[in-house]
PDB file of N, CA and C in Angstrom:
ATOM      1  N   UNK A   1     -28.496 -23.896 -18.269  1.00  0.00           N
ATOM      2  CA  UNK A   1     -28.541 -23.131 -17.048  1.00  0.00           C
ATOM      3  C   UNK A   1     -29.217 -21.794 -17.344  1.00  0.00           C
ATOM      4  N   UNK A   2     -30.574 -21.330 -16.867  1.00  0.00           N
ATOM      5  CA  UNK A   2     -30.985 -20.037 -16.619  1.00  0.00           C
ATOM      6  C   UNK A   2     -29.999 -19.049 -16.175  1.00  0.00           C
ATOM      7  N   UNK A   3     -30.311 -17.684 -16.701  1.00  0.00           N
ATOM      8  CA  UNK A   3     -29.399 -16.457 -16.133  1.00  0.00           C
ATOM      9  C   UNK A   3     -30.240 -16.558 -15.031  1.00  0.00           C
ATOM     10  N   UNK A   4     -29.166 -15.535 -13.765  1.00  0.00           N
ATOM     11  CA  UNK A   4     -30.142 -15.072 -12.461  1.00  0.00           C
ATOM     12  C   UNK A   4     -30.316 -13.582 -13.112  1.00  0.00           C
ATOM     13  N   UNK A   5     -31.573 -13.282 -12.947  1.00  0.00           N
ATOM     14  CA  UNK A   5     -32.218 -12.140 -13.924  1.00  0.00           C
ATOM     15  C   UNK A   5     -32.685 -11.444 -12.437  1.00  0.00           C
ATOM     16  N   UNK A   6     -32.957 -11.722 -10.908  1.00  0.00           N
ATOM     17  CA  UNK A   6     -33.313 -11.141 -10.138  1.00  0.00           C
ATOM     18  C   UNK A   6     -31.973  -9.999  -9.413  1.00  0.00           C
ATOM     19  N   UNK A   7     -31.285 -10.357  -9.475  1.00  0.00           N
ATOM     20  CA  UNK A   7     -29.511  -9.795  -8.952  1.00  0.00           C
ATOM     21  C   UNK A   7     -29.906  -8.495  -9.455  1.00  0.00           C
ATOM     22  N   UNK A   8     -29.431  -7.273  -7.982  1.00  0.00           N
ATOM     23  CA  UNK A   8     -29.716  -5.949  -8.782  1.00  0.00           C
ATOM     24  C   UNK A   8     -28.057  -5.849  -9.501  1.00  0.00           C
ATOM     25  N   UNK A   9     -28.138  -4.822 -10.430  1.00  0.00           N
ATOM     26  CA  UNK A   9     -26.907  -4.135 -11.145  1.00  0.00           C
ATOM     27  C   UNK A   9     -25.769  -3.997 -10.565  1.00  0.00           C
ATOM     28  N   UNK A  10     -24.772  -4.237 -11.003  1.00  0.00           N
ATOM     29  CA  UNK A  10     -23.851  -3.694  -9.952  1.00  0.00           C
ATOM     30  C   UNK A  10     -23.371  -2.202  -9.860  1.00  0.00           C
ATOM     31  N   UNK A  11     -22.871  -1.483  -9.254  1.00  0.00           N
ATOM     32  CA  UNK A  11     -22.553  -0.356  -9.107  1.00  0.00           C
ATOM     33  C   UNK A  11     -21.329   0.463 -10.243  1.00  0.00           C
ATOM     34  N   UNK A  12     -21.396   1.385 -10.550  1.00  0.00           N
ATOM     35  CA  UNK A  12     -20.626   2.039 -11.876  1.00  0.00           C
ATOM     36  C   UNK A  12     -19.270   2.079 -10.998  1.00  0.00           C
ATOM     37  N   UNK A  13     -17.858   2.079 -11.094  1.00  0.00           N
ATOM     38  CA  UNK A  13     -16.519   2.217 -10.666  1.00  0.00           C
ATOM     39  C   UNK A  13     -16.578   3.298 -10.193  1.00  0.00           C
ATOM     40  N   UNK A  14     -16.907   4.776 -10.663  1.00  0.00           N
ATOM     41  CA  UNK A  14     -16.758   5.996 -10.193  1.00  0.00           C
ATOM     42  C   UNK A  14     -17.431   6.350  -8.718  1.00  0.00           C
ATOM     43  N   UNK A  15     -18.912   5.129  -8.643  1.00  0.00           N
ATOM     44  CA  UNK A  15     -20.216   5.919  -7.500  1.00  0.00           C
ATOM     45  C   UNK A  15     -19.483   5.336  -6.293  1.00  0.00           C
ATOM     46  N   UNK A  16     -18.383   4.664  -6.688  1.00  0.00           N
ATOM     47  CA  UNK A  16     -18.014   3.632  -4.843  1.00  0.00           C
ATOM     48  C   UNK A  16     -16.662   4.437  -4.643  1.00  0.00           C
ATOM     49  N   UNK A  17     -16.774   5.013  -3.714  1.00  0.00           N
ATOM     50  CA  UNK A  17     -15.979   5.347  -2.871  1.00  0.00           C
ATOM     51  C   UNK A  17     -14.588   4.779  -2.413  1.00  0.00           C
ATOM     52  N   UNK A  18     -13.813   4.871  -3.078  1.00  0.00           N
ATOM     53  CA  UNK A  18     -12.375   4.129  -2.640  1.00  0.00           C
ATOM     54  C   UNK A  18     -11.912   4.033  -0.973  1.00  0.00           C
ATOM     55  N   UNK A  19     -11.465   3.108  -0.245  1.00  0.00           N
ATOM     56  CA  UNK A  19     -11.239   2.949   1.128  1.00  0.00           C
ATOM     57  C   UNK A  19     -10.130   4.010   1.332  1.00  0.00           C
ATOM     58  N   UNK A  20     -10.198   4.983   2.192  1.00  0.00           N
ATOM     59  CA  UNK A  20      -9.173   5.626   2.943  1.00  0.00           C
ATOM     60  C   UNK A  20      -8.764   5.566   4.128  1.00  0.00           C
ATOM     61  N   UNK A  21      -7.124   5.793   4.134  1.00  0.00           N
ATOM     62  CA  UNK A  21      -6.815   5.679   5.722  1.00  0.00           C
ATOM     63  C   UNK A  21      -7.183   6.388   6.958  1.00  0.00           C
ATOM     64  N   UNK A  22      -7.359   6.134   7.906  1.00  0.00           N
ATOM     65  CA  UNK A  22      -7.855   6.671   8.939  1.00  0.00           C
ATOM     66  C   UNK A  22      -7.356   8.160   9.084  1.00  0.00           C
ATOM     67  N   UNK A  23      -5.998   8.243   9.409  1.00  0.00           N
ATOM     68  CA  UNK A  23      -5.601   9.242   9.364  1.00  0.00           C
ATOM     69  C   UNK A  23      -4.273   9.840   7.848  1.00  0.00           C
ATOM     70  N   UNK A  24      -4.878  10.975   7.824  1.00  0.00           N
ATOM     71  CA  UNK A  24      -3.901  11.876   6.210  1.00  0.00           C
ATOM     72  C   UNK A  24      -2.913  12.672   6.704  1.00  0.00           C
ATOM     73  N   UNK A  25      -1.604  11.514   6.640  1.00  0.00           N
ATOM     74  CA  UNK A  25      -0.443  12.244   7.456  1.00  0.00           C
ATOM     75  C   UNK A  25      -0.208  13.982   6.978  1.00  0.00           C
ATOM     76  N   UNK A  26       0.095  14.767   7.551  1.00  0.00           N
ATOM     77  CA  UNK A  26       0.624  15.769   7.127  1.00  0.00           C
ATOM     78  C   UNK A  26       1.529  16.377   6.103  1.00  0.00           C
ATOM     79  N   UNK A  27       2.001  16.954   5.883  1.00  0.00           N
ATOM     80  CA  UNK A  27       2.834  17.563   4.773  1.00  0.00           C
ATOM     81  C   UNK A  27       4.498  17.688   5.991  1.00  0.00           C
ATOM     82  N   UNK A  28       4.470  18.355   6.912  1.00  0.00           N
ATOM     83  CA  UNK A  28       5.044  18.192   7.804  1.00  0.00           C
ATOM     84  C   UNK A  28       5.455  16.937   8.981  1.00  0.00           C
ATOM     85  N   UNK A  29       4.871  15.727   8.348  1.00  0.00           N
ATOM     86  CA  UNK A  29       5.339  14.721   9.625  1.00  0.00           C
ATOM     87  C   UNK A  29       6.238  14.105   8.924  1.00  0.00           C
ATOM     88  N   UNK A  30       7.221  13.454   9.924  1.00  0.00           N
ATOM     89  CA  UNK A  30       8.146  13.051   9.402  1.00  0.00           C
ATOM     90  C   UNK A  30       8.351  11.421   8.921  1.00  0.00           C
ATOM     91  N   UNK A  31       8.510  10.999   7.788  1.00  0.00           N
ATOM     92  CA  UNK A  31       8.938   9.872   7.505  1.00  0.00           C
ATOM     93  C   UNK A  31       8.907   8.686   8.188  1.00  0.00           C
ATOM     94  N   UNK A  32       8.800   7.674   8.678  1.00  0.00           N
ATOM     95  CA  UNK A  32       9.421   6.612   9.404  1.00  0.00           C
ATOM     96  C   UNK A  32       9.468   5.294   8.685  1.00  0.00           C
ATOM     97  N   UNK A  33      10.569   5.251   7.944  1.00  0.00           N
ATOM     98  CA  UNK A  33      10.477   3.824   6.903  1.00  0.00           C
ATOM     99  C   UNK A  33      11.109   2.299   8.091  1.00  0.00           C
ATOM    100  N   UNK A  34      10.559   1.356   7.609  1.00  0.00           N
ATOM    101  CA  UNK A  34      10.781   0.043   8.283  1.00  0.00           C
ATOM    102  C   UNK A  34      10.606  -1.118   7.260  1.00  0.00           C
ATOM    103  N   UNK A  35      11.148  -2.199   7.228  1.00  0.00           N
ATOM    104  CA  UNK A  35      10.694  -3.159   6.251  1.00  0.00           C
ATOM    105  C   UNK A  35       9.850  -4.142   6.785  1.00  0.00           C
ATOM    106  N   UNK A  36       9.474  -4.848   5.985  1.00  0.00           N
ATOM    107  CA  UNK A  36       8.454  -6.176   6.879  1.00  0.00           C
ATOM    108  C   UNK A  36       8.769  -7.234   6.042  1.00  0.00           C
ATOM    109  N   UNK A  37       8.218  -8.615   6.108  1.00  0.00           N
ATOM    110  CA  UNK A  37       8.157  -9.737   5.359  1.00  0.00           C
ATOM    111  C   UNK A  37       6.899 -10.247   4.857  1.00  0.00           C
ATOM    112  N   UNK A  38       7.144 -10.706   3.657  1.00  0.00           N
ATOM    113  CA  UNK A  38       5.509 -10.803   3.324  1.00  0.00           C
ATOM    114  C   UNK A  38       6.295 -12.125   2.443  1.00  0.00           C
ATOM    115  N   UNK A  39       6.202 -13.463   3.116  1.00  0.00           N
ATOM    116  CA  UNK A  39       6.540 -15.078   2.751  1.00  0.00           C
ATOM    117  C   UNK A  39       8.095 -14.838   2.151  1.00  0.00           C
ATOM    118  N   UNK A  40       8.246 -15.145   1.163  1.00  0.00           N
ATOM    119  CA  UNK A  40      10.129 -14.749   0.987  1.00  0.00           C
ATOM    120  C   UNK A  40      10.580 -13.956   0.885  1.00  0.00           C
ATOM    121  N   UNK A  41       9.708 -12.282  -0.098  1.00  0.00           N
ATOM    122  CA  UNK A  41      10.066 -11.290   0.401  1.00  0.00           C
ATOM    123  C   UNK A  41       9.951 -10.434   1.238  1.00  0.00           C
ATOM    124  N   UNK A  42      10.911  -8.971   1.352  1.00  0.00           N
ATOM    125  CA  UNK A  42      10.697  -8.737   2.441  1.00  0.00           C
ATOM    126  C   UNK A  42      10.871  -6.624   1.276  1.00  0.00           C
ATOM    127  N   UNK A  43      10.014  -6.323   2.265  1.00  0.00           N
ATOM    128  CA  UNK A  43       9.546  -4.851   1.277  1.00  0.00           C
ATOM    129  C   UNK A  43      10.015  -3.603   2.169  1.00  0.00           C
ATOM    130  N   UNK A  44      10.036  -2.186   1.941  1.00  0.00           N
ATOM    131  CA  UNK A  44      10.413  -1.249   2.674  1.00  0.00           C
ATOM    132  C   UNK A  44       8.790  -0.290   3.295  1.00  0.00           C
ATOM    133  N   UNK A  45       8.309   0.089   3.760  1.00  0.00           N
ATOM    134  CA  UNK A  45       6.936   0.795   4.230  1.00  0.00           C
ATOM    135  C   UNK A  45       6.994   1.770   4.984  1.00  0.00           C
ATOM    136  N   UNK A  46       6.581   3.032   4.935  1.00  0.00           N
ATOM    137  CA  UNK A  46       6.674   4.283   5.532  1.00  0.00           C
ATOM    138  C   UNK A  46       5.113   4.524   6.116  1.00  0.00           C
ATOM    139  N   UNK A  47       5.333   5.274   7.379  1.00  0.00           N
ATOM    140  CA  UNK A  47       4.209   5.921   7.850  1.00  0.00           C
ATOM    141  C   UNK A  47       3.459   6.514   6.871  1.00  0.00           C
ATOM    142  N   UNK A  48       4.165   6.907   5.389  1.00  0.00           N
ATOM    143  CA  UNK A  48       3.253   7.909   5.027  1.00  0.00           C
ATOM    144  C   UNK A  48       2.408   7.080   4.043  1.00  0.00           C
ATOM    145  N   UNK A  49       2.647   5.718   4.043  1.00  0.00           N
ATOM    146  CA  UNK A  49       1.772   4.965   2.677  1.00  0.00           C
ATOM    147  C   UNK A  49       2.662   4.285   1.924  1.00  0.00           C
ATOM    148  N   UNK A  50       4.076   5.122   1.840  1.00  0.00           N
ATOM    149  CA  UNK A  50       4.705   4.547   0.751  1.00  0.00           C
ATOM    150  C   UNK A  50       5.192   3.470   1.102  1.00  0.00           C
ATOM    151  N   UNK A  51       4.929   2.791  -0.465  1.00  0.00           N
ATOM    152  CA  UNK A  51       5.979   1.205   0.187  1.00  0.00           C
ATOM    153  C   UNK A  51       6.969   0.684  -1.482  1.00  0.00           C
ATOM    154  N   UNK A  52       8.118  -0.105  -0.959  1.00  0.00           N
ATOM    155  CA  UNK A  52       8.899   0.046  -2.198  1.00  0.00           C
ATOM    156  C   UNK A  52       8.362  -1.117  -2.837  1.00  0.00           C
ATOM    157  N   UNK A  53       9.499  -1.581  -3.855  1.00  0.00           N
ATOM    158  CA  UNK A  53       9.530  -2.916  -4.306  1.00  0.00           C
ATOM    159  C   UNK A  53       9.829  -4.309  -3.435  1.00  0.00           C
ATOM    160  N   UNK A  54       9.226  -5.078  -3.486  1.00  0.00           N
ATOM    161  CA  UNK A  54       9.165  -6.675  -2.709  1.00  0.00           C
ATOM    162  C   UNK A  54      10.831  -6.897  -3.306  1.00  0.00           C
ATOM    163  N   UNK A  55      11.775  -7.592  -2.363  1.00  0.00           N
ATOM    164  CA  UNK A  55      12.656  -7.977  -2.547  1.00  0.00           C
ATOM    165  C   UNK A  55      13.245  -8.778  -2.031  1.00  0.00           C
ATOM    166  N   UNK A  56      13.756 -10.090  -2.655  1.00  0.00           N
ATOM    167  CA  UNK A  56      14.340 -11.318  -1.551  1.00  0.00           C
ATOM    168  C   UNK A  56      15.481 -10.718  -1.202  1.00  0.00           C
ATOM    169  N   UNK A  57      16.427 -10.018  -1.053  1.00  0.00           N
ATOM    170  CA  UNK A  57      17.621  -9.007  -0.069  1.00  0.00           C
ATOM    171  C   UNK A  57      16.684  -8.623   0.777  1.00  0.00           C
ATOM    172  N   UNK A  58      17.132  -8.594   2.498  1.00  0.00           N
ATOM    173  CA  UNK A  58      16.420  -7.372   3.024  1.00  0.00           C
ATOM    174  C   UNK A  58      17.896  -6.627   2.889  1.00  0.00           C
ATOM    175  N   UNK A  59      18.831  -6.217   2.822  1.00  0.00           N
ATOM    176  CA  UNK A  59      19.808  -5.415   2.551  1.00  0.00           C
ATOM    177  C   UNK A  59      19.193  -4.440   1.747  1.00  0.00           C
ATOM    178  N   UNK A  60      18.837  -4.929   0.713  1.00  0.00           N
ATOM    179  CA  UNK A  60      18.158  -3.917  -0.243  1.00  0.00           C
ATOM    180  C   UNK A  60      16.590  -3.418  -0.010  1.00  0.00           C
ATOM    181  N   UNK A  61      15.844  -4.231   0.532  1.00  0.00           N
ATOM    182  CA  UNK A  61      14.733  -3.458   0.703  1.00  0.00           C
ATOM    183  C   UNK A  61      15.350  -2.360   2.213  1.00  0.00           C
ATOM    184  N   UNK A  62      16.225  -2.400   3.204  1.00  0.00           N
ATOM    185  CA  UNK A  62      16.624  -1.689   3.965  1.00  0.00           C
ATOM    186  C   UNK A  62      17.367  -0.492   3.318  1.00  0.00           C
ATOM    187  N   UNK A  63      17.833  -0.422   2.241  1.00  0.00           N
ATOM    188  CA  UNK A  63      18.542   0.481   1.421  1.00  0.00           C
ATOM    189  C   UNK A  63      16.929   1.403   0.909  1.00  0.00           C
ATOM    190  N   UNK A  64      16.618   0.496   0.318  1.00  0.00           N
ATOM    191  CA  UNK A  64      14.757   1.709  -0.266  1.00  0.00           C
ATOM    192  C   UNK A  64      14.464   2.484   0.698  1.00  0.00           C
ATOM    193  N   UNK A  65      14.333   1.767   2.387  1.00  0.00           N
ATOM    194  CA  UNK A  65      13.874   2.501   3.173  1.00  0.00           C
ATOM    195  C   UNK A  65      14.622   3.534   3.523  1.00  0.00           C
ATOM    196  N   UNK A  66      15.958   3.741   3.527  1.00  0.00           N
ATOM    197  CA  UNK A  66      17.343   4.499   3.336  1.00  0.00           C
ATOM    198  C   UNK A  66      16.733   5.554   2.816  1.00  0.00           C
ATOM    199  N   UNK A  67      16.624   5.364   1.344  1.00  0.00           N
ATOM    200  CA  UNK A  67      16.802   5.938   0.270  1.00  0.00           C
ATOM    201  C   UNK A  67      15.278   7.380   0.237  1.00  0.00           C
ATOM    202  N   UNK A  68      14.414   6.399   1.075  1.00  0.00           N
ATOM    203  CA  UNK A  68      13.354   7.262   1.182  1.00  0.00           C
ATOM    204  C   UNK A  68      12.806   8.124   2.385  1.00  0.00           C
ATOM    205  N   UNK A  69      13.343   7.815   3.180  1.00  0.00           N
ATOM    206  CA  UNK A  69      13.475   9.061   4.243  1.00  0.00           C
ATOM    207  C   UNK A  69      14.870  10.034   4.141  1.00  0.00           C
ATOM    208  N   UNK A  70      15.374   9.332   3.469  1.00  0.00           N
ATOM    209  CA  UNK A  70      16.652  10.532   3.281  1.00  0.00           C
ATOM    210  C   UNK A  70      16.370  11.714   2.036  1.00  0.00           C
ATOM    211  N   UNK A  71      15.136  11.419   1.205  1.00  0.00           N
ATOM    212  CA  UNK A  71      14.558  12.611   0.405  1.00  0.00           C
ATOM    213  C   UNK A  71      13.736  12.029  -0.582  1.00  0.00           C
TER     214      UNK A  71
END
């Protein structure tokens, strides 16, 4: 099998621009944690980005979300 020798380079890690969210919550907004399901587990997720550990309890992923709007 020939290399494909026409393919340009690919781009260095640093020159590409990482995807950002639309909006950069504030320093001042407040929290809003909720969990979701993602196939058996089920995880904790905040307005602000954060999200906990995947966990088959939602008891416990509802406790992360607890745990993280309360400080």
């Amino acid at each position: 099998m020939d290399p494909h020798t026409e393919a340009p380079p690919a781009p260095l890690p640093d020159s590409v621009a990482l995807p950002r969210p639309a909006e950069e919550p504030s320093a001042d907004d407040t929290h809003t944690a909720d969990t979701t399901e993602r196939g058996s587990f089920c995880l904790a997720v905040c307005t602000c980005g954060w999200r906990g550990p995947a966990r088959r309890s939602r008891d416990l992923a509802r406790k992360d979300a607890a745990g993280h709007t309360a400080g």
